[in-house]
C-alpha atoms as a PDB file:
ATOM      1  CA  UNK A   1     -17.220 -31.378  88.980  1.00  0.00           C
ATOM      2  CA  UNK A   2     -16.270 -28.518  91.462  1.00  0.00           C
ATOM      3  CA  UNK A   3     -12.605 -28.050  92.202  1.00  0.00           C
ATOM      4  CA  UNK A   4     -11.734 -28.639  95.811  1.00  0.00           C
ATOM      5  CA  UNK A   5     -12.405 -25.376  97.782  1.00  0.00           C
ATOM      6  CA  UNK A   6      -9.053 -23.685  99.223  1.00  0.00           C
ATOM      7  CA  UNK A   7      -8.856 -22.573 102.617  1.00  0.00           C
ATOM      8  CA  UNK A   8      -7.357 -19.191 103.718  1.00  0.00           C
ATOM      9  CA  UNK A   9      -8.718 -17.672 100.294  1.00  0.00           C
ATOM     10  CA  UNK A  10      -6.930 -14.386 100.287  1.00  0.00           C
ATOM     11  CA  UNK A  11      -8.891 -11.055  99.228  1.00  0.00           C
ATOM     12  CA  UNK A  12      -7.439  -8.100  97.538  1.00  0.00           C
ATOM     13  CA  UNK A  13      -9.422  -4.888  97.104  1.00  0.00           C
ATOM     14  CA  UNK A  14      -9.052  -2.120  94.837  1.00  0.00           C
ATOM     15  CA  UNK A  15      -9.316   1.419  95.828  1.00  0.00           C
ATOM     16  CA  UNK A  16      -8.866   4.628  94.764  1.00  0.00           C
ATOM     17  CA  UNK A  17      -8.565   6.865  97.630  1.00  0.00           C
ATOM     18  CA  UNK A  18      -7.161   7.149 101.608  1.00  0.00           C
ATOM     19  CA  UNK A  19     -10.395   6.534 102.422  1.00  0.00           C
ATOM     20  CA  UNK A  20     -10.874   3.618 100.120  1.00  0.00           C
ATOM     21  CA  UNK A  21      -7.836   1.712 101.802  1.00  0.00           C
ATOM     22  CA  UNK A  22      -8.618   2.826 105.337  1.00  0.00           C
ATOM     23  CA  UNK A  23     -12.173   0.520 104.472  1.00  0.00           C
ATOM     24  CA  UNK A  24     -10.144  -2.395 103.040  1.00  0.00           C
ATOM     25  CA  UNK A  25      -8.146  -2.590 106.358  1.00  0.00           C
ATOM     26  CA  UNK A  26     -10.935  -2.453 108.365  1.00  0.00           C
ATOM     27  CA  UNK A  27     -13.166  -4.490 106.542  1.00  0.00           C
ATOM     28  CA  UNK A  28     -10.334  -7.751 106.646  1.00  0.00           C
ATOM     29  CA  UNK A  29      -8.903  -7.086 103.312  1.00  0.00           C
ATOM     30  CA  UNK A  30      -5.472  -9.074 102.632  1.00  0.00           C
ATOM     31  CA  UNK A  31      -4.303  -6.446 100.034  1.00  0.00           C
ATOM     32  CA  UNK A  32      -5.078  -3.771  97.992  1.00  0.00           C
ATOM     33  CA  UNK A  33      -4.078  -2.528  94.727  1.00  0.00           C
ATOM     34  CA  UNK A  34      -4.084   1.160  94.671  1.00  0.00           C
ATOM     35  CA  UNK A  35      -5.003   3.284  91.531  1.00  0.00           C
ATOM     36  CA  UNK A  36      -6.802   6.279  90.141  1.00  0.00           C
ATOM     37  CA  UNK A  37      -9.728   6.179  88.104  1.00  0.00           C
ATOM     38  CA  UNK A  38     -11.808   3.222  88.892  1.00  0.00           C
ATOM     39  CA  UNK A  39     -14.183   3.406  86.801  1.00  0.00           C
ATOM     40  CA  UNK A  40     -11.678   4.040  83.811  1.00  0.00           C
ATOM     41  CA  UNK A  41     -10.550   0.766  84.769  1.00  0.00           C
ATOM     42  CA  UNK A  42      -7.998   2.021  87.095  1.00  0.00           C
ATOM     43  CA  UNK A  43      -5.031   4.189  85.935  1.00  0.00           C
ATOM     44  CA  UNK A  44      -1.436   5.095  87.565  1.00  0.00           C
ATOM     45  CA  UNK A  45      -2.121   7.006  90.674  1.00  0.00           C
ATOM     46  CA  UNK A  46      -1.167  10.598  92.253  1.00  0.00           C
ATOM     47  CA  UNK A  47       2.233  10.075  94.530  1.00  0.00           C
ATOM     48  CA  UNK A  48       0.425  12.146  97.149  1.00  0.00           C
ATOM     49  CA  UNK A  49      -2.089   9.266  97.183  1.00  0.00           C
ATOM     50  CA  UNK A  50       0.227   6.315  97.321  1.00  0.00           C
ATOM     51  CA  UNK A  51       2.408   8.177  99.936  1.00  0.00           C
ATOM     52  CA  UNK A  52      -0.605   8.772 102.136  1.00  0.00           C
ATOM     53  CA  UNK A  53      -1.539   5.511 101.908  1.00  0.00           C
ATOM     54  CA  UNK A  54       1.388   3.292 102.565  1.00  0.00           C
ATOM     55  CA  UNK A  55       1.914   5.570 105.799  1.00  0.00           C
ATOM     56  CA  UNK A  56      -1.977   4.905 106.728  1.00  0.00           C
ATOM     57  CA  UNK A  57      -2.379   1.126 106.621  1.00  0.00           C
ATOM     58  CA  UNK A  58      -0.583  -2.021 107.271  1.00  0.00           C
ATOM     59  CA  UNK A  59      -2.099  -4.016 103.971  1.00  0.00           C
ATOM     60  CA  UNK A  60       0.768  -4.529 100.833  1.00  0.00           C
ATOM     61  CA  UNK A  61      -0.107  -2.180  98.572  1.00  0.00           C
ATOM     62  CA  UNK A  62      -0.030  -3.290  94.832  1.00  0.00           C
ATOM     63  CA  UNK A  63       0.353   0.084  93.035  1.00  0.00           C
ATOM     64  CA  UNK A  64      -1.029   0.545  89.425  1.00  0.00           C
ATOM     65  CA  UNK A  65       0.774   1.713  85.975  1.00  0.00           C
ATOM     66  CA  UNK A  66      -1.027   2.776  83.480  1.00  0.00           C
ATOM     67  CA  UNK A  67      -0.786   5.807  82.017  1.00  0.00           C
ATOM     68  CA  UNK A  68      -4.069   6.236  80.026  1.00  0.00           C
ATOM     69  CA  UNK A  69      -7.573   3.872  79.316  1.00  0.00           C
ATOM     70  CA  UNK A  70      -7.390   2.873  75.645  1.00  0.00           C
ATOM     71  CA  UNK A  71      -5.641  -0.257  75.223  1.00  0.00           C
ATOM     72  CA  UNK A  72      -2.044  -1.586  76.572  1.00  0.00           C
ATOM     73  CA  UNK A  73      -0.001  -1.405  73.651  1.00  0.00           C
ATOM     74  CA  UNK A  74       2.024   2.012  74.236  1.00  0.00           C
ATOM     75  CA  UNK A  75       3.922   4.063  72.195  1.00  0.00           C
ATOM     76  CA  UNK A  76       7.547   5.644  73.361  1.00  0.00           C
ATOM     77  CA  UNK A  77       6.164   8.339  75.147  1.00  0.00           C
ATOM     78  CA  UNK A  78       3.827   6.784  77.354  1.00  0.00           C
ATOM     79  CA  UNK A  79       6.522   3.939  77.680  1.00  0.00           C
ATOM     80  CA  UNK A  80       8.500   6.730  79.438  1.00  0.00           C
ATOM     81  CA  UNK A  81       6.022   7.871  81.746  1.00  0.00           C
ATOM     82  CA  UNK A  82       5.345   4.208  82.849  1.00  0.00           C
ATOM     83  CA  UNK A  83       9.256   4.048  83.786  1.00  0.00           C
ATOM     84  CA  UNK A  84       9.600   6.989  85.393  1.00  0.00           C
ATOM     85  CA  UNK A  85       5.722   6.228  87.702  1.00  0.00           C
ATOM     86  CA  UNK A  86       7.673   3.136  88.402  1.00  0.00           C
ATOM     87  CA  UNK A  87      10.393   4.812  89.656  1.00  0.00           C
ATOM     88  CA  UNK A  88       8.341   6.903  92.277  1.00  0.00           C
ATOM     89  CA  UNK A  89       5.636   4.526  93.582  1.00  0.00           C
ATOM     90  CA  UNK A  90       8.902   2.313  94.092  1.00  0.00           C
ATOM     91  CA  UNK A  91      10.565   4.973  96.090  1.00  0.00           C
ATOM     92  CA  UNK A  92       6.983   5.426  97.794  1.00  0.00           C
ATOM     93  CA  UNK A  93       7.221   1.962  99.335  1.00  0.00           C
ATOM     94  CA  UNK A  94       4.696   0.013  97.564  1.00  0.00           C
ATOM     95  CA  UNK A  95       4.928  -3.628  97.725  1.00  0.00           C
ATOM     96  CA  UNK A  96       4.871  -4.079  93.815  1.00  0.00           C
ATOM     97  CA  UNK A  97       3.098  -2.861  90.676  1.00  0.00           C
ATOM     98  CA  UNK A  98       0.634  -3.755  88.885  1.00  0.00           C
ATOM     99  CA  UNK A  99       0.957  -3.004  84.767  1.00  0.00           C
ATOM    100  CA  UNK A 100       0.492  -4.734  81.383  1.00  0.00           C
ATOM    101  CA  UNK A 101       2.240  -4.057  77.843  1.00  0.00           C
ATOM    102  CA  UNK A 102       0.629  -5.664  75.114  1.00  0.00           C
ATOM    103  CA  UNK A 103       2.011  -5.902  71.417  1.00  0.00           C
ATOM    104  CA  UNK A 104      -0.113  -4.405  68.331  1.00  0.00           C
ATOM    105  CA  UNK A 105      -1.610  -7.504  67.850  1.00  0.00           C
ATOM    106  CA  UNK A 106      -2.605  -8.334  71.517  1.00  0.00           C
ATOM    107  CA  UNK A 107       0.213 -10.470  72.655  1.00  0.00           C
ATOM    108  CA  UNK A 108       2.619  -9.946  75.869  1.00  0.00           C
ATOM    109  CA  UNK A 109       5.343  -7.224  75.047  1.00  0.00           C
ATOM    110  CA  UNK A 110       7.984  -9.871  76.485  1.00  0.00           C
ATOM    111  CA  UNK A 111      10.521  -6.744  75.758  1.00  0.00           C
ATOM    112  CA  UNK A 112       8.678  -3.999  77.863  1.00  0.00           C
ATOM    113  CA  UNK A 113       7.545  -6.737  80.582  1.00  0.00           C
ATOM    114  CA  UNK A 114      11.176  -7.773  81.151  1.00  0.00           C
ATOM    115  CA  UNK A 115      12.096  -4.438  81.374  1.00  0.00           C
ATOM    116  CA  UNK A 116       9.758  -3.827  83.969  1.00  0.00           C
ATOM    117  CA  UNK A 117      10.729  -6.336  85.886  1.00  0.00           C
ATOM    118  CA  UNK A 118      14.548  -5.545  86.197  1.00  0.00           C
ATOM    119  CA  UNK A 119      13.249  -2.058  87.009  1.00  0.00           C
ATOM    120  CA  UNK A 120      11.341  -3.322  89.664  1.00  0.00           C
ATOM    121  CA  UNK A 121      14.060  -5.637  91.416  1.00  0.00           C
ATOM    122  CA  UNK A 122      12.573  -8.026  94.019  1.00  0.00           C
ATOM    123  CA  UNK A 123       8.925  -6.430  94.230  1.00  0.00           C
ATOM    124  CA  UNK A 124       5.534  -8.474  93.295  1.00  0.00           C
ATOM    125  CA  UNK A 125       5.008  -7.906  89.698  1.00  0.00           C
ATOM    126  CA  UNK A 126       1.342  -8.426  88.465  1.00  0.00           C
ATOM    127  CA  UNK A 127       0.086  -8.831  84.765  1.00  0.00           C
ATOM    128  CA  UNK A 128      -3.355  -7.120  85.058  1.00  0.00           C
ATOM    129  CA  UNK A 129      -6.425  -8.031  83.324  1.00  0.00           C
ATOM    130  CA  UNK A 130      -4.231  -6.495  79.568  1.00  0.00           C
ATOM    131  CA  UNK A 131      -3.891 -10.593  80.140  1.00  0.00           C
ATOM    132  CA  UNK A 132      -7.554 -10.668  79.112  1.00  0.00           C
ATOM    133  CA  UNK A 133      -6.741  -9.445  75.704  1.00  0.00           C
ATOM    134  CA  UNK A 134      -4.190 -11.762  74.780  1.00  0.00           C
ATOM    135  CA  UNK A 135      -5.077 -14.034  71.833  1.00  0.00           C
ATOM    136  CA  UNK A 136      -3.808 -17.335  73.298  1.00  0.00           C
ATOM    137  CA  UNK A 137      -3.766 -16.893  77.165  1.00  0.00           C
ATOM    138  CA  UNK A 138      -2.079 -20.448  77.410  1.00  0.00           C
ATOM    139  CA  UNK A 139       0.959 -19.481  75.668  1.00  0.00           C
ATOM    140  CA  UNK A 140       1.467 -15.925  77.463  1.00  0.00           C
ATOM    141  CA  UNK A 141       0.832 -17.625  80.290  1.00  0.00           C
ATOM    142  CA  UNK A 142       4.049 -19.545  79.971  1.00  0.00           C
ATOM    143  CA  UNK A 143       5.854 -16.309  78.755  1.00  0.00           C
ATOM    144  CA  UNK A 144       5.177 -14.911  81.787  1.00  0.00           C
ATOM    145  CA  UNK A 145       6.036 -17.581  84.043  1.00  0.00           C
ATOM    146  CA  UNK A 146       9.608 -17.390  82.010  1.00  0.00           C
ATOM    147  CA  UNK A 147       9.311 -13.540  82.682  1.00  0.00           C
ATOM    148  CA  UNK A 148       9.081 -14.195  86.707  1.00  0.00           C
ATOM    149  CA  UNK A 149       5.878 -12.152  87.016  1.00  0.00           C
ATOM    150  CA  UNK A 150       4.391 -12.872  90.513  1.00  0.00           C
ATOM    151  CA  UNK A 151       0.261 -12.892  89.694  1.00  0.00           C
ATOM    152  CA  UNK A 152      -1.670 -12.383  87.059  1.00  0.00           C
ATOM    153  CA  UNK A 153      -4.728 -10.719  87.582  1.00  0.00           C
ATOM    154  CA  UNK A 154      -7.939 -12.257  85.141  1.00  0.00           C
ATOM    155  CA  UNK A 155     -11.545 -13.129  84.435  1.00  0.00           C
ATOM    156  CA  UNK A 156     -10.718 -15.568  82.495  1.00  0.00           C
ATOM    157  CA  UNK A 157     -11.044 -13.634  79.267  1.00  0.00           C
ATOM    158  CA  UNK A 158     -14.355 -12.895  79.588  1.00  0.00           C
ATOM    159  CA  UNK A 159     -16.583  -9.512  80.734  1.00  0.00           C
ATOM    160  CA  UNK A 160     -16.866 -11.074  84.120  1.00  0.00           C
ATOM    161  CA  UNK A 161     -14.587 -13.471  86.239  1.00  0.00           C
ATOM    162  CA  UNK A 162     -18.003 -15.664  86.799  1.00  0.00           C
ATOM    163  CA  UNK A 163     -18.405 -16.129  83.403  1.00  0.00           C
ATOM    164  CA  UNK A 164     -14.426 -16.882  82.767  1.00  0.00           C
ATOM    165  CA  UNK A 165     -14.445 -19.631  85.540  1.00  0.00           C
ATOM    166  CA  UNK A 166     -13.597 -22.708  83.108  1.00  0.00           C
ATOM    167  CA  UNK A 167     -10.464 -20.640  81.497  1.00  0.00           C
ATOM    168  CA  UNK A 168      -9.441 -19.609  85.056  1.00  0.00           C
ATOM    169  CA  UNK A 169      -9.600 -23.632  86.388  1.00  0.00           C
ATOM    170  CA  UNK A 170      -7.425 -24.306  83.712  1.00  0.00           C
ATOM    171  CA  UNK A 171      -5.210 -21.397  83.798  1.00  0.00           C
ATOM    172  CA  UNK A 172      -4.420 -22.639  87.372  1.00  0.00           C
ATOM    173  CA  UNK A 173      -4.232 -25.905  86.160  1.00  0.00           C
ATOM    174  CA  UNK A 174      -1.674 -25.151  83.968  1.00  0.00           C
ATOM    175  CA  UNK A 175       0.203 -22.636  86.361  1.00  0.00           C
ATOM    176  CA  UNK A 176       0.694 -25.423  89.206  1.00  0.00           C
ATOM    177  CA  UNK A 177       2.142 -23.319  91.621  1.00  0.00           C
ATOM    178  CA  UNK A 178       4.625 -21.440  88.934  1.00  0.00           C
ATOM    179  CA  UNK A 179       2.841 -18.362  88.978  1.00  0.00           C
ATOM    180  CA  UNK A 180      -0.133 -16.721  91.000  1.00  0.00           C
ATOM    181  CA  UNK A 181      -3.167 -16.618  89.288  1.00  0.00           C
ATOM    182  CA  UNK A 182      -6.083 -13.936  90.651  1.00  0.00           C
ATOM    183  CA  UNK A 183      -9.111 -13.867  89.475  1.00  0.00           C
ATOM    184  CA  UNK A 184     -11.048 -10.482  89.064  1.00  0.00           C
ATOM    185  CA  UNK A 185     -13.974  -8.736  86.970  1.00  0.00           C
ATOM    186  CA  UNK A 186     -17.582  -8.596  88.684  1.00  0.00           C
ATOM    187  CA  UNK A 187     -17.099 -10.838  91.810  1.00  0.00           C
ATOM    188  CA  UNK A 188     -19.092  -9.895  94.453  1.00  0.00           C
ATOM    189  CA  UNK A 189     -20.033 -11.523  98.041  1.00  0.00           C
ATOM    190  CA  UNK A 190     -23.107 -13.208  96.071  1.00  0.00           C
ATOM    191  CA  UNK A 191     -20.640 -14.937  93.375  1.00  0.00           C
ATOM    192  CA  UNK A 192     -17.347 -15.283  95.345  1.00  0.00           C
ATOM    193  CA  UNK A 193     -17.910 -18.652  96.800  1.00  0.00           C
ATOM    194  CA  UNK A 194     -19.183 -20.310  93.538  1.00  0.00           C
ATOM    195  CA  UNK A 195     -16.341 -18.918  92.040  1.00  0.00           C
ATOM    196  CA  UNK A 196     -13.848 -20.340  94.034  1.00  0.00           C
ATOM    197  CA  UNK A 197     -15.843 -23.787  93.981  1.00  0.00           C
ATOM    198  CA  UNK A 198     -15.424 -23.778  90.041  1.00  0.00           C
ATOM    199  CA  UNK A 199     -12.126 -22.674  89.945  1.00  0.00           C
ATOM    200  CA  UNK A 200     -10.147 -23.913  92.884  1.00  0.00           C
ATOM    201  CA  UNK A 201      -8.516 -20.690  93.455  1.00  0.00           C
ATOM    202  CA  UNK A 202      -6.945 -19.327  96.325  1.00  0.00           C
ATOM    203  CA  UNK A 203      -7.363 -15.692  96.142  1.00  0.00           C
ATOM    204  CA  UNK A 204      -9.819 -12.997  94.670  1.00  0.00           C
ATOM    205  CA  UNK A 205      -9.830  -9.823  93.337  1.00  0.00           C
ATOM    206  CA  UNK A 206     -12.801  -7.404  93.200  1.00  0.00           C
ATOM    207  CA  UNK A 207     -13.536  -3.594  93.287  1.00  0.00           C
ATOM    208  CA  UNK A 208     -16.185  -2.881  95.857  1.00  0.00           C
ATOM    209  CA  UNK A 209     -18.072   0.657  95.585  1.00  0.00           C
ATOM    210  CA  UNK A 210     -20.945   2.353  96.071  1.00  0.00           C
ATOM    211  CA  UNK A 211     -22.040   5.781  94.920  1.00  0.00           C
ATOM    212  CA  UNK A 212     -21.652   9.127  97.619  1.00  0.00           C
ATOM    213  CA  UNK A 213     -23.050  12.523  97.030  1.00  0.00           C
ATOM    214  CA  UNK A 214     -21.010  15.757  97.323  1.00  0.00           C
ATOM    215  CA  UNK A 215     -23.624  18.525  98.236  1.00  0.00           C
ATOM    216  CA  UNK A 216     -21.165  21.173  96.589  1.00  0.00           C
ATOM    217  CA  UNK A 217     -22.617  20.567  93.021  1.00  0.00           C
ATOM    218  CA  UNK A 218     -26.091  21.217  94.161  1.00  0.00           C
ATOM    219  CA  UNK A 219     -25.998  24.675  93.534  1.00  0.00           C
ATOM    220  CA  UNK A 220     -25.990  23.890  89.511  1.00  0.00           C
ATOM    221  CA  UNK A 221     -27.327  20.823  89.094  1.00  0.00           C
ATOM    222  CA  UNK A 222     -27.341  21.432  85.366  1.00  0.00           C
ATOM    223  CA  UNK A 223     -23.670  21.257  84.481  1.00  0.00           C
ATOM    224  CA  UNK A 224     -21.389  18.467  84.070  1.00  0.00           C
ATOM    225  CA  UNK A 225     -17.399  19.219  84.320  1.00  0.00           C
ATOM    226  CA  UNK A 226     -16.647  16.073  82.877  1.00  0.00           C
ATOM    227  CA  UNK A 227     -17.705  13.328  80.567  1.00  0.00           C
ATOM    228  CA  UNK A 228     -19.085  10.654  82.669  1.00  0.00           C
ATOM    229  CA  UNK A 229     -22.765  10.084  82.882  1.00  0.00           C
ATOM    230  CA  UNK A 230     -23.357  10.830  86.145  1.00  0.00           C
ATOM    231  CA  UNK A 231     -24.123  14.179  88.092  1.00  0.00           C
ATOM    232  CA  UNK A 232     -21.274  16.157  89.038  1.00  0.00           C
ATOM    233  CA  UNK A 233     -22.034  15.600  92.620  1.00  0.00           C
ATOM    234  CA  UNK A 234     -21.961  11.732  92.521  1.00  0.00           C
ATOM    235  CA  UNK A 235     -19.011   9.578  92.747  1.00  0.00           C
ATOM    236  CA  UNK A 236     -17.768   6.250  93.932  1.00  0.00           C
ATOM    237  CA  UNK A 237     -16.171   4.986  97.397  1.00  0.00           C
ATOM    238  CA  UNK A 238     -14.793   2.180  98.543  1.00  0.00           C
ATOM    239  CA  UNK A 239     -18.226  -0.255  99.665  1.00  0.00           C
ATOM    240  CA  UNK A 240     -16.824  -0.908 103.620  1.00  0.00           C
ATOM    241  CA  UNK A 241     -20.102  -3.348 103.977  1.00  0.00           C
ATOM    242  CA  UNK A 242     -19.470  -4.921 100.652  1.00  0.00           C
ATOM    243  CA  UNK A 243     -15.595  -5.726 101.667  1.00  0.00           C
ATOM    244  CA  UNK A 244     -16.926  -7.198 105.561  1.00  0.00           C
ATOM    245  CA  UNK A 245     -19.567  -9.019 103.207  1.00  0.00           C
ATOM    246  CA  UNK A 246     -17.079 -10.924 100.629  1.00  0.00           C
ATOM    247  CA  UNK A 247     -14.642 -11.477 103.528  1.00  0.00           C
ATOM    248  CA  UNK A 248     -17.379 -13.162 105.407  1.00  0.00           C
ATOM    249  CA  UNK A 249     -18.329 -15.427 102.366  1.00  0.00           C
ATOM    250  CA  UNK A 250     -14.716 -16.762 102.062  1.00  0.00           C
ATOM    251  CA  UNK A 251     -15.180 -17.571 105.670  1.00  0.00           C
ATOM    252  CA  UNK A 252     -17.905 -19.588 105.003  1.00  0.00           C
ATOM    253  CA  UNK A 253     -17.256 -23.413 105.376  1.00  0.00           C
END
């Protein structure tokens, strides 16, 4: 049986550029969590970037930390770096963070998490999708209610929210107002409403791009500066249509 569908359901969008959250605005977005590297899955970024952007729009801007792909259970060093990025997008005026620190064995780092937390004073504090690795998501979920961590951002620990919906209607279930719970991972203006029917929740999550050319790299087509698959004169943007599109869905009665 479908959960009773929220009203108001709330839309953040992440980006990865000025440009990126100048589109979320435009497009209707509630709020936007800022990083670099989409396609890595997102990663801490530039100051320049967050700076720019918190001067450029009026949306609360959720800023990432994470200071490389690979995993969420970090060793001293990185732990360091993830302090002192703290420190700065704080200063920057973002409206809260976004991180995850996971143990060896995939369970919240309550130490590292509280930590974070005391670091960050009154700001939202959201458990990303690290929460998807967890081997008993019921139990950290409680941990992290006792943490005080404002959201936690999931699919339901699965590849796509979509196919996480049962795990996310009782993860909000079982939250009951104690903690925010966002879903996120592949939902798109085709999915969004289904989603929400399933799962009863009152706020999404989704990374909307679309592939832009840079005409710089046509001069040698044959090399590649990087790893990724694509050309070297391809990369991703914020989807402007896509955002007006989902926000037009979650209008829908």
């Amino acid at each position: 049986m479908s959960a009773p569908r929220p009203q108001n359901v709330r839309l953040e969008v992440a980006i990865a550029s000025l440009s990126g959250a100048i589109f979320a605005e435009s497009g209707q977005a509630d709020r936007i969590e800022l990083n670099a590297a989409l396609p890595l899955g997102g990663l801490t970024p530039s100051i320049g970037l967050v700076r720019a952007v918190v001067e450029r729009v009026a949306l609360p801007v959720i800023a990432m930390v994470r200071p490389r792909p690979g995993g969420f259970c970090y060793g001293q060093e990185d732990w360091l770096v993830m302090q002192r990025d703290a420190d700065f997008l704080l200063e920057a005026g973002v409206a809260g963070l976004a991180f995850g620190c996971l143990t060896g064995d995939g369970a919240v780092d309550i130490q590292r998490t509280r930590s974070m937390l005391r670091q960050m004073e009154s700001r939202e504090a959201v458990f990303h999708r690290a929460f998807d690795l967890t081997p008993d998501p019921y139990k950290a979920l409680e941990q992290l209610i006792d943490l005080g961590v404002t959201r936690v951002l999931t699919s339901g620990q699965a590849p796509t929210a979509a196919e996480g919906a049962a795990i996310l209607a009782r993860l909000i279930e079982q939250a009951a107002g104690r903690i925010e719970i966002l879903p996120g991972g592949g939902i798109r203006p085709h999915n969004v409403a289904s989603l929400i029917a399933a799962t009863g929740c009152d706020q999404v999550h989704a990374a909307l791009r679309k592939t832009r050319s840079d005409s710089s790299a046509a001069t040698r087509p044959e090399l590649r500066l990087g790893a990724g698959s694509s050309t070297e004169g391809e990369y991703e943007e914020t989807d402007e249509d896509a955002i007006r599109a989902i926000r037009a869905a979650l209008a829908s009665p």
